[in-house]
PDB file of N, CA and C in Angstrom:
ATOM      1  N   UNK A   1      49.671  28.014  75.962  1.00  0.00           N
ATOM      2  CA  UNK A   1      48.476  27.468  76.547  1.00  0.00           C
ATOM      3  C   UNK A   1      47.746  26.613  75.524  1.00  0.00           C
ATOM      4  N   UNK A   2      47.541  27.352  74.123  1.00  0.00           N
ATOM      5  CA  UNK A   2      46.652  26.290  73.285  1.00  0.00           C
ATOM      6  C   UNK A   2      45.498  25.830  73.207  1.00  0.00           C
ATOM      7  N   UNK A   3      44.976  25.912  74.893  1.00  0.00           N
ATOM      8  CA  UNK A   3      43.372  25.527  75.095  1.00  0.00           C
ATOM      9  C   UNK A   3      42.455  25.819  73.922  1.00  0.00           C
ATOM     10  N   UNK A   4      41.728  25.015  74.004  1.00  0.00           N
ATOM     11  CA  UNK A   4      40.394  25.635  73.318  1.00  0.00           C
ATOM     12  C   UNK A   4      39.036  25.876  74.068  1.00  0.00           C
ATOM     13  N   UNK A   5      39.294  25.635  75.325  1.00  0.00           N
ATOM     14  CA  UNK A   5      38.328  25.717  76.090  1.00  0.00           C
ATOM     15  C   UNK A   5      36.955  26.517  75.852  1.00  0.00           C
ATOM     16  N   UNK A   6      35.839  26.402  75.675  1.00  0.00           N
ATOM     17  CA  UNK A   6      34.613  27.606  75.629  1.00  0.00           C
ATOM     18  C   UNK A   6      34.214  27.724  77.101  1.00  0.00           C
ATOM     19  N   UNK A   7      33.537  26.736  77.606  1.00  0.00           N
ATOM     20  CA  UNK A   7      32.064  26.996  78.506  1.00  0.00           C
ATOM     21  C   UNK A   7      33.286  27.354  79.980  1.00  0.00           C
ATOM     22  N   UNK A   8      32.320  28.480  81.009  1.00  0.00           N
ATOM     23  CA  UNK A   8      32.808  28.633  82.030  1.00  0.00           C
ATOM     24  C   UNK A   8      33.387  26.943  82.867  1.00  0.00           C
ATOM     25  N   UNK A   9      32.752  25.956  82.466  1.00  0.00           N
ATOM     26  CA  UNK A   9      32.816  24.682  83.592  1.00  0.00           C
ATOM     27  C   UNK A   9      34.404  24.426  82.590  1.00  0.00           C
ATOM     28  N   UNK A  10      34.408  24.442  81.298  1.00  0.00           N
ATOM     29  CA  UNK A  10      35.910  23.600  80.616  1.00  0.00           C
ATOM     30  C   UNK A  10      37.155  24.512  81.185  1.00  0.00           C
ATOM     31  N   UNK A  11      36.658  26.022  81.423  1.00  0.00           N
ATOM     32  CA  UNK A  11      37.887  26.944  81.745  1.00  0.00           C
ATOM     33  C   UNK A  11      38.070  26.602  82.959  1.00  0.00           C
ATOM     34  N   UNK A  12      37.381  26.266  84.057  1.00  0.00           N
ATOM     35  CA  UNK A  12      37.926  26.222  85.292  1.00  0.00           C
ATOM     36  C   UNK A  12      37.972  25.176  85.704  1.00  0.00           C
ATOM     37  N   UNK A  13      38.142  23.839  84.736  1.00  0.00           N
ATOM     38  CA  UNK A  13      38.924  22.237  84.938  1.00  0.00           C
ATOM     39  C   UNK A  13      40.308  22.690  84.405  1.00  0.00           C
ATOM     40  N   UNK A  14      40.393  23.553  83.833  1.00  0.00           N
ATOM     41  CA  UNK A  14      42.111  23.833  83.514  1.00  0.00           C
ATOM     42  C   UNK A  14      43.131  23.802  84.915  1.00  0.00           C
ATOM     43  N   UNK A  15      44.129  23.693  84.655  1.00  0.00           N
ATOM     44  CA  UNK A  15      45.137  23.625  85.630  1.00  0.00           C
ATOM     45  C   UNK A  15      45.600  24.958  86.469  1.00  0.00           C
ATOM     46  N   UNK A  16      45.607  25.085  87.283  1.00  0.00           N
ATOM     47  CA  UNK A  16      45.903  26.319  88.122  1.00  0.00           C
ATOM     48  C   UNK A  16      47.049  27.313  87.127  1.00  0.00           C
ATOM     49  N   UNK A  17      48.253  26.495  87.093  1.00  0.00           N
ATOM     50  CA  UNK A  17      49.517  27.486  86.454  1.00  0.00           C
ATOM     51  C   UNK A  17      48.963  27.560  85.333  1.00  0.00           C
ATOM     52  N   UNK A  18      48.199  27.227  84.174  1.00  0.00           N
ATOM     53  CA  UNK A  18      47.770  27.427  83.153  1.00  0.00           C
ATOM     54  C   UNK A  18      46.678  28.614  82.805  1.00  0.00           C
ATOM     55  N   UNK A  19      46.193  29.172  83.639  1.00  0.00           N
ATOM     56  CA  UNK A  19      45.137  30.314  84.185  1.00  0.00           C
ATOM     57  C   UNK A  19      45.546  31.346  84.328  1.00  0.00           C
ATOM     58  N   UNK A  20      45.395  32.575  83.559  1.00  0.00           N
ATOM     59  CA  UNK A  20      45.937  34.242  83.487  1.00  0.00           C
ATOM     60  C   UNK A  20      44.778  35.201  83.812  1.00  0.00           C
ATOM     61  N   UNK A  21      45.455  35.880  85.144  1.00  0.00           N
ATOM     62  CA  UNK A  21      44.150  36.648  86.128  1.00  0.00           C
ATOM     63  C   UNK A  21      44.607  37.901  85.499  1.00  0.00           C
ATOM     64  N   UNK A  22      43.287  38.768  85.912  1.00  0.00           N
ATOM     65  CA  UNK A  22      43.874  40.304  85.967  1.00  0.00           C
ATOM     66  C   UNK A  22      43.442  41.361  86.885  1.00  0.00           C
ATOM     67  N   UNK A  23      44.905  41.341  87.937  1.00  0.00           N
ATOM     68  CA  UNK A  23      44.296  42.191  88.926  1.00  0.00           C
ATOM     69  C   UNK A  23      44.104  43.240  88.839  1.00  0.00           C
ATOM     70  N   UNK A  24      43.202  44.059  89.801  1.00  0.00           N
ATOM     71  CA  UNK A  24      43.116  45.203  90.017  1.00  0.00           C
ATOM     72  C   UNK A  24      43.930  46.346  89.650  1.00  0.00           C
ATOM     73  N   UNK A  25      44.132  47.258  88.750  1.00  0.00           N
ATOM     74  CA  UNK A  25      44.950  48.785  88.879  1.00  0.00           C
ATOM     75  C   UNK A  25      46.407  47.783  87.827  1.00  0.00           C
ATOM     76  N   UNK A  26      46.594  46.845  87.298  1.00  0.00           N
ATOM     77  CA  UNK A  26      47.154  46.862  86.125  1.00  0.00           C
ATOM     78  C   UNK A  26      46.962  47.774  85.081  1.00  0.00           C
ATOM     79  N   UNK A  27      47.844  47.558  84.013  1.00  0.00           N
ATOM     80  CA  UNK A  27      47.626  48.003  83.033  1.00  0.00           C
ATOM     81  C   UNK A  27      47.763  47.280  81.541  1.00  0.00           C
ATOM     82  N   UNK A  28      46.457  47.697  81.122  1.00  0.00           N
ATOM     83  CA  UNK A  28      46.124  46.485  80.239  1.00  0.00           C
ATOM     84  C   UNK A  28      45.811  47.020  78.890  1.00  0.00           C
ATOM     85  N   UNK A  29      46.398  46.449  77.599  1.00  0.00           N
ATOM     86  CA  UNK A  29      45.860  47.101  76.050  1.00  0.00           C
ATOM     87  C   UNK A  29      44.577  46.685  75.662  1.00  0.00           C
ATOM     88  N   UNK A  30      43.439  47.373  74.930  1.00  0.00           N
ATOM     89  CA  UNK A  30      42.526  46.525  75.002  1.00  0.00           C
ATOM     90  C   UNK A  30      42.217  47.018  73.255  1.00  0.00           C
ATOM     91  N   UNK A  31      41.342  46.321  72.384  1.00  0.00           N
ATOM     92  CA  UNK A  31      40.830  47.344  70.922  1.00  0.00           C
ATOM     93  C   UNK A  31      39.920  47.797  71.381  1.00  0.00           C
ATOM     94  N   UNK A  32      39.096  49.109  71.442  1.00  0.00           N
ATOM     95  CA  UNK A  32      38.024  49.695  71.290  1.00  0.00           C
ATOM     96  C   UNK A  32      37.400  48.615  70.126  1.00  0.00           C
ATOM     97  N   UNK A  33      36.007  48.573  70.403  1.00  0.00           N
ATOM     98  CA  UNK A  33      35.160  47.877  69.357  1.00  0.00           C
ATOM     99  C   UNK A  33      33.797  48.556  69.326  1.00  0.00           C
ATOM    100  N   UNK A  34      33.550  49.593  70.275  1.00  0.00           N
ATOM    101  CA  UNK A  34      32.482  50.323  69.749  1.00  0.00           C
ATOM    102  C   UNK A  34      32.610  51.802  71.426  1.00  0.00           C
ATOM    103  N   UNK A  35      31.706  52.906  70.926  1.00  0.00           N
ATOM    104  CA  UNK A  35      31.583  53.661  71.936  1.00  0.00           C
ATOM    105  C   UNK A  35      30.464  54.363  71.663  1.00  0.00           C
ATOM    106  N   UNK A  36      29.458  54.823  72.940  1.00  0.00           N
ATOM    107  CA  UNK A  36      28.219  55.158  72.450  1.00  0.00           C
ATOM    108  C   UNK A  36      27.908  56.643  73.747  1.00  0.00           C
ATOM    109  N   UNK A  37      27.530  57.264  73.010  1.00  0.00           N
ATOM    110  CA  UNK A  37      27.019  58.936  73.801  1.00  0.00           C
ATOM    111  C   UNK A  37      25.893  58.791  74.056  1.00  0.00           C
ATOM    112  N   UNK A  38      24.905  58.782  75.290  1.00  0.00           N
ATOM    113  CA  UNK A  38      24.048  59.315  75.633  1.00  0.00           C
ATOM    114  C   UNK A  38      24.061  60.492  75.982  1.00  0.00           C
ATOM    115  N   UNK A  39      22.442  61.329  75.702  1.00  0.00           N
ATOM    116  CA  UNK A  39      22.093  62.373  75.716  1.00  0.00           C
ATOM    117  C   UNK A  39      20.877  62.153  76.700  1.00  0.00           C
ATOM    118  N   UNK A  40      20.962  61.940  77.860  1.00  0.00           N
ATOM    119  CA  UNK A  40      20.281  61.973  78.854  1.00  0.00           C
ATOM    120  C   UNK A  40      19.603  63.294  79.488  1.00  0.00           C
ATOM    121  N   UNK A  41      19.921  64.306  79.272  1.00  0.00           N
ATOM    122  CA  UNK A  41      19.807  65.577  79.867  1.00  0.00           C
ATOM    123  C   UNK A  41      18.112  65.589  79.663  1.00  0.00           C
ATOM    124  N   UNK A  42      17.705  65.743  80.867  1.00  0.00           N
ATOM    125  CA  UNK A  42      16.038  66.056  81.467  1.00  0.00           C
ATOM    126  C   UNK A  42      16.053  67.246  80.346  1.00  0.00           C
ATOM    127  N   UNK A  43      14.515  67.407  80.153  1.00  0.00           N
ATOM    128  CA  UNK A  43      13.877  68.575  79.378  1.00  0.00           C
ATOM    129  C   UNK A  43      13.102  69.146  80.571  1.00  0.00           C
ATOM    130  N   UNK A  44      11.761  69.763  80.093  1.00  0.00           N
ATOM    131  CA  UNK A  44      10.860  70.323  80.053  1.00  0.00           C
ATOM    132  C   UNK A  44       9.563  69.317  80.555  1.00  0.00           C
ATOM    133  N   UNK A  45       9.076  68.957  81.468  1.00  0.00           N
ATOM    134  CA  UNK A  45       7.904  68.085  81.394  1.00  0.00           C
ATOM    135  C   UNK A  45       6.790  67.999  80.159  1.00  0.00           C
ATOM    136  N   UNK A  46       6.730  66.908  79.610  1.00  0.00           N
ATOM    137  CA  UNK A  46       5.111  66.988  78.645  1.00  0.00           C
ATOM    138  C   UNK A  46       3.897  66.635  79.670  1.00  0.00           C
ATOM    139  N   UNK A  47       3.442  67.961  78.896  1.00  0.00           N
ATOM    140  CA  UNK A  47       2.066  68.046  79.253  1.00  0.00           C
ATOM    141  C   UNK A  47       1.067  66.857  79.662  1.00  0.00           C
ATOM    142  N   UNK A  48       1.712  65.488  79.459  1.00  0.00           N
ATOM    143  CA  UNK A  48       0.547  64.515  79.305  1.00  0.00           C
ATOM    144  C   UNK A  48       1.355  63.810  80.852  1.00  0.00           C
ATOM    145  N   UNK A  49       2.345  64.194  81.405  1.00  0.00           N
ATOM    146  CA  UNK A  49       3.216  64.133  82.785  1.00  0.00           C
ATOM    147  C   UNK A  49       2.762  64.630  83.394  1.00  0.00           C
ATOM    148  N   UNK A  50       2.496  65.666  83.450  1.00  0.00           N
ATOM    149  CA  UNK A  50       1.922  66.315  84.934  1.00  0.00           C
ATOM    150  C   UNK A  50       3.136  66.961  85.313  1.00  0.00           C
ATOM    151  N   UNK A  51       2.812  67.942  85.971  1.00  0.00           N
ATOM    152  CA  UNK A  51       4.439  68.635  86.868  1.00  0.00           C
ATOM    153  C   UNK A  51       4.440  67.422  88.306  1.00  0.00           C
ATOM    154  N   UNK A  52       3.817  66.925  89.181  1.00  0.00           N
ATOM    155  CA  UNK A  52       3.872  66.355  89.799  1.00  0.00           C
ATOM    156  C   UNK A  52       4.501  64.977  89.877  1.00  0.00           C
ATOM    157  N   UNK A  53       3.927  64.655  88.698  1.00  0.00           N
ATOM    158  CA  UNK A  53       4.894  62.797  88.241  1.00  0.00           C
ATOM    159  C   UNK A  53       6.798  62.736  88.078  1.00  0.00           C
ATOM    160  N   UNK A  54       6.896  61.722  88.735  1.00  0.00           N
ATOM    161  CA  UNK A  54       8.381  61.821  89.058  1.00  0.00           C
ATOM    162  C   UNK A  54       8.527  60.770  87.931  1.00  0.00           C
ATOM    163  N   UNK A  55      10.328  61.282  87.173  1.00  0.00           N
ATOM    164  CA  UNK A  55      10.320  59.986  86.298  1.00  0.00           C
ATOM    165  C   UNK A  55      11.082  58.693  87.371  1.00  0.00           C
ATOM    166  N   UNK A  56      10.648  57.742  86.932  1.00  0.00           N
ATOM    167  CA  UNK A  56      11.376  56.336  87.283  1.00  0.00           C
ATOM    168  C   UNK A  56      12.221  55.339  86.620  1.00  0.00           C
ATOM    169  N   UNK A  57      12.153  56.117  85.579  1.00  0.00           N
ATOM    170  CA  UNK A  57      12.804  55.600  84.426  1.00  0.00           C
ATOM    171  C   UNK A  57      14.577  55.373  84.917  1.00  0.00           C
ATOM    172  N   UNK A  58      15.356  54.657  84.577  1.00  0.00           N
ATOM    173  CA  UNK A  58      16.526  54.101  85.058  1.00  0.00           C
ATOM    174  C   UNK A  58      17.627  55.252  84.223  1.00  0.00           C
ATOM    175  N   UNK A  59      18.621  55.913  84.737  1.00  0.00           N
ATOM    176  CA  UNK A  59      19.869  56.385  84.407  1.00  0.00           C
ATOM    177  C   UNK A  59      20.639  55.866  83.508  1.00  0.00           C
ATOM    178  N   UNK A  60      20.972  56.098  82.822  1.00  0.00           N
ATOM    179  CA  UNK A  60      22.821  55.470  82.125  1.00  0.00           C
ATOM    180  C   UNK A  60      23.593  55.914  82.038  1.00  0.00           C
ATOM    181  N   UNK A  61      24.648  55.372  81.852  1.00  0.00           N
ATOM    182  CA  UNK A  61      25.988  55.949  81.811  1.00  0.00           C
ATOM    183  C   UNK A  61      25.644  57.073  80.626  1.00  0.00           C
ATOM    184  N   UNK A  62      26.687  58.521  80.761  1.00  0.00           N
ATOM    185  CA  UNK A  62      26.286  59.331  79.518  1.00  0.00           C
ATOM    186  C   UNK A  62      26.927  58.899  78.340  1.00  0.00           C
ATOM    187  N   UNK A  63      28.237  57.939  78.403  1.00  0.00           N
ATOM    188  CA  UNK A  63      29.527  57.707  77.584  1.00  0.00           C
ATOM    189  C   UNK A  63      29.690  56.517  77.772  1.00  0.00           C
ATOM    190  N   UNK A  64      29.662  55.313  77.225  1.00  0.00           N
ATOM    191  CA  UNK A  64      30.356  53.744  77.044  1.00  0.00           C
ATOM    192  C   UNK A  64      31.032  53.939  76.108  1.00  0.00           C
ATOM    193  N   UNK A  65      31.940  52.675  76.858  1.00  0.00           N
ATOM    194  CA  UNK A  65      33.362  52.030  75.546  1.00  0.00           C
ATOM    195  C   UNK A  65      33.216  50.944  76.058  1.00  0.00           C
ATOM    196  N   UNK A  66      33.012  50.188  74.845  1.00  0.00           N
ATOM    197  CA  UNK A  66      33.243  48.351  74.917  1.00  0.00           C
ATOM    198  C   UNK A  66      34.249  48.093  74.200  1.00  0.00           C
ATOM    199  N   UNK A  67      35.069  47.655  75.012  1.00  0.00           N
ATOM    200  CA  UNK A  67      36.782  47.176  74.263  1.00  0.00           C
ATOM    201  C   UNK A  67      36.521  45.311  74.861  1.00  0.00           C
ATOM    202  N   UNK A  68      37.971  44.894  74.086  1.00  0.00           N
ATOM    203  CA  UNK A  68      38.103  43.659  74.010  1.00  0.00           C
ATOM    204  C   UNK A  68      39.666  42.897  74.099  1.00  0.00           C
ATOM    205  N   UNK A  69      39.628  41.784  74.772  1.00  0.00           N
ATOM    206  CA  UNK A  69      41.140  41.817  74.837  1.00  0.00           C
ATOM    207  C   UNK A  69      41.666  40.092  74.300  1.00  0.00           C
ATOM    208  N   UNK A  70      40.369  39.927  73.495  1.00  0.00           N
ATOM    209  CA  UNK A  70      40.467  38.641  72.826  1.00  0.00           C
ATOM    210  C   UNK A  70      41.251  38.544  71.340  1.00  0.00           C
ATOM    211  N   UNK A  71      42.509  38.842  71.141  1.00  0.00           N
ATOM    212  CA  UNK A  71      43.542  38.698  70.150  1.00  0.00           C
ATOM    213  C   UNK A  71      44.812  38.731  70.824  1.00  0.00           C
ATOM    214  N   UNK A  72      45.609  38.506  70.034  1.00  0.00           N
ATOM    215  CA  UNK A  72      47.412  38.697  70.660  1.00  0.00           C
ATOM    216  C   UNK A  72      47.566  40.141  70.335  1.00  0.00           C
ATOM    217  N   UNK A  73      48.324  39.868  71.906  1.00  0.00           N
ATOM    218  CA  UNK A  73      48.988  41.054  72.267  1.00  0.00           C
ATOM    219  C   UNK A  73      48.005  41.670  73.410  1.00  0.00           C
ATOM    220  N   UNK A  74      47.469  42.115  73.194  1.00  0.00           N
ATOM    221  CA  UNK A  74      46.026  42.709  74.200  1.00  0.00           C
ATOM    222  C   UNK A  74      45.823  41.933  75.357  1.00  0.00           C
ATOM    223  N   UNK A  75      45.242  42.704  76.520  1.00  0.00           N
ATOM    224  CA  UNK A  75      45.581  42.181  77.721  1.00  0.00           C
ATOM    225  C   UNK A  75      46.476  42.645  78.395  1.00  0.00           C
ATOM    226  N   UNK A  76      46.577  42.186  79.755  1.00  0.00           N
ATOM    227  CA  UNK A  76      47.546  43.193  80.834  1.00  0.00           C
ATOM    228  C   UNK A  76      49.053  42.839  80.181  1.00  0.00           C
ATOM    229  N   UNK A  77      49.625  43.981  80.515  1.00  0.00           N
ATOM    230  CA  UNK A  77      51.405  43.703  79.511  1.00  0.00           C
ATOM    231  C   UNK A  77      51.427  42.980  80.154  1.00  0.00           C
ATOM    232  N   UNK A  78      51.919  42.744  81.378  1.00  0.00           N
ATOM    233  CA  UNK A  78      52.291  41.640  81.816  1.00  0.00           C
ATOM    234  C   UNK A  78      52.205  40.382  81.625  1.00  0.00           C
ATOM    235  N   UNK A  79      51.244  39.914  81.199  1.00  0.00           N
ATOM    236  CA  UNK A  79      51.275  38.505  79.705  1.00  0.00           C
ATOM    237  C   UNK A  79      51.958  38.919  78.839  1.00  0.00           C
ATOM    238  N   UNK A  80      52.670  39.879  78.465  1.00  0.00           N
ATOM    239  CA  UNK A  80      53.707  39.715  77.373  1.00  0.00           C
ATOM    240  C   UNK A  80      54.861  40.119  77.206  1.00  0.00           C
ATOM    241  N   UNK A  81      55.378  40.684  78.075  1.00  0.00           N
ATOM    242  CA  UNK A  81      56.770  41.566  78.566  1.00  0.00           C
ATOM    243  C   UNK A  81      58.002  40.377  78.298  1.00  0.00           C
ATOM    244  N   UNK A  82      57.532  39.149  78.296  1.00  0.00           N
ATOM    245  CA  UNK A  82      58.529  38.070  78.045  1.00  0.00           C
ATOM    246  C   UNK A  82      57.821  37.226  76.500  1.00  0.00           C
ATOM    247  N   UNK A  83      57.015  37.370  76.100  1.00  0.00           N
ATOM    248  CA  UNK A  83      56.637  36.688  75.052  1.00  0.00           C
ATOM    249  C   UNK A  83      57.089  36.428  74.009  1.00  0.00           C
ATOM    250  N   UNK A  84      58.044  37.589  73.485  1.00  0.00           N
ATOM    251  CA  UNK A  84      59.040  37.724  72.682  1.00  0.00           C
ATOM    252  C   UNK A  84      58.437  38.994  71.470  1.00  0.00           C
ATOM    253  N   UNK A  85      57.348  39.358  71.180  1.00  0.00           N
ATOM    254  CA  UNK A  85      56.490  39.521  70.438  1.00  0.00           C
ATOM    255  C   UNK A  85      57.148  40.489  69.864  1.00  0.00           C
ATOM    256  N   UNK A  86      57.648  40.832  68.421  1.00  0.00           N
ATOM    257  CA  UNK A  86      58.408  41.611  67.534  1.00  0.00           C
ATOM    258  C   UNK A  86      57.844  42.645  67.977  1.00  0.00           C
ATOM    259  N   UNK A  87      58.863  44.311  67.522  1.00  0.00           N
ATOM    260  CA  UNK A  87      58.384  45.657  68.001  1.00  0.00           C
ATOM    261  C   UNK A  87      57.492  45.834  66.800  1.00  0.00           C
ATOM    262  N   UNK A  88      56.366  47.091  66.933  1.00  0.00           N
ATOM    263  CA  UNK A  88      55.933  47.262  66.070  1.00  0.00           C
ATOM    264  C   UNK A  88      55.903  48.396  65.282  1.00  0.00           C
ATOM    265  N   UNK A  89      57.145  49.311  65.941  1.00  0.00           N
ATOM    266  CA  UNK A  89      57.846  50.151  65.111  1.00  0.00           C
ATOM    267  C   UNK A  89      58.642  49.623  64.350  1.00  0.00           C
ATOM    268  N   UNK A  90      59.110  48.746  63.633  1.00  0.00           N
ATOM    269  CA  UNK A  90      60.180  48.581  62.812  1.00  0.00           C
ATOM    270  C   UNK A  90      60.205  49.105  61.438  1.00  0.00           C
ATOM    271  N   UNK A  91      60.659  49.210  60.876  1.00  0.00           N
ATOM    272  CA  UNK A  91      60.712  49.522  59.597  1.00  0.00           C
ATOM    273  C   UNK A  91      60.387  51.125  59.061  1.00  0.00           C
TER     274      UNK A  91
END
């Protein structure tokens, strides 16, 4: 491919056959590049709450992983099952 494309408008003047999707329920390598634990678990109301006041405050996930699939190799196998790409058990 070679592109150097950045902005969403340069990637999608590219050529149709030149464009690598990734569907649904593949399976894809990715690096972990960070993962983060929340500790969300409700307490005890403070006193300056009231037992009556509901929180509104927004949920999160308890556990993220932000992975990435911007290097070789990474990405659904299927971009590479023909690529040729040396094993990486050798030696």
């Amino acid at each position: 491919m070679g592109s150097e494309a950045t902005s969403a408008h340069e990637l999608l003047d590219s050529a149709t056959a030149d464009r690598m999707y990734i569907d649904t329920g593949e399976v894809v390598r990715v690096r972990v590049e960070a993962d983060e634990f929340y500790d969300d678990e409700p307490g005890p109301p403070k006193a300056t709450e009231g037992v009556q006041q509901a929180k509104t405050e927004g949920r999160r996930a308890p556990y993220t992983i932000t992975c990435s699939i911007a290097e070789q190799g990474l990405g659904p196998v299927a971009w590479w099952q023909n690529a040729g790409v040396e094993a990486m058990d050798e030696g």
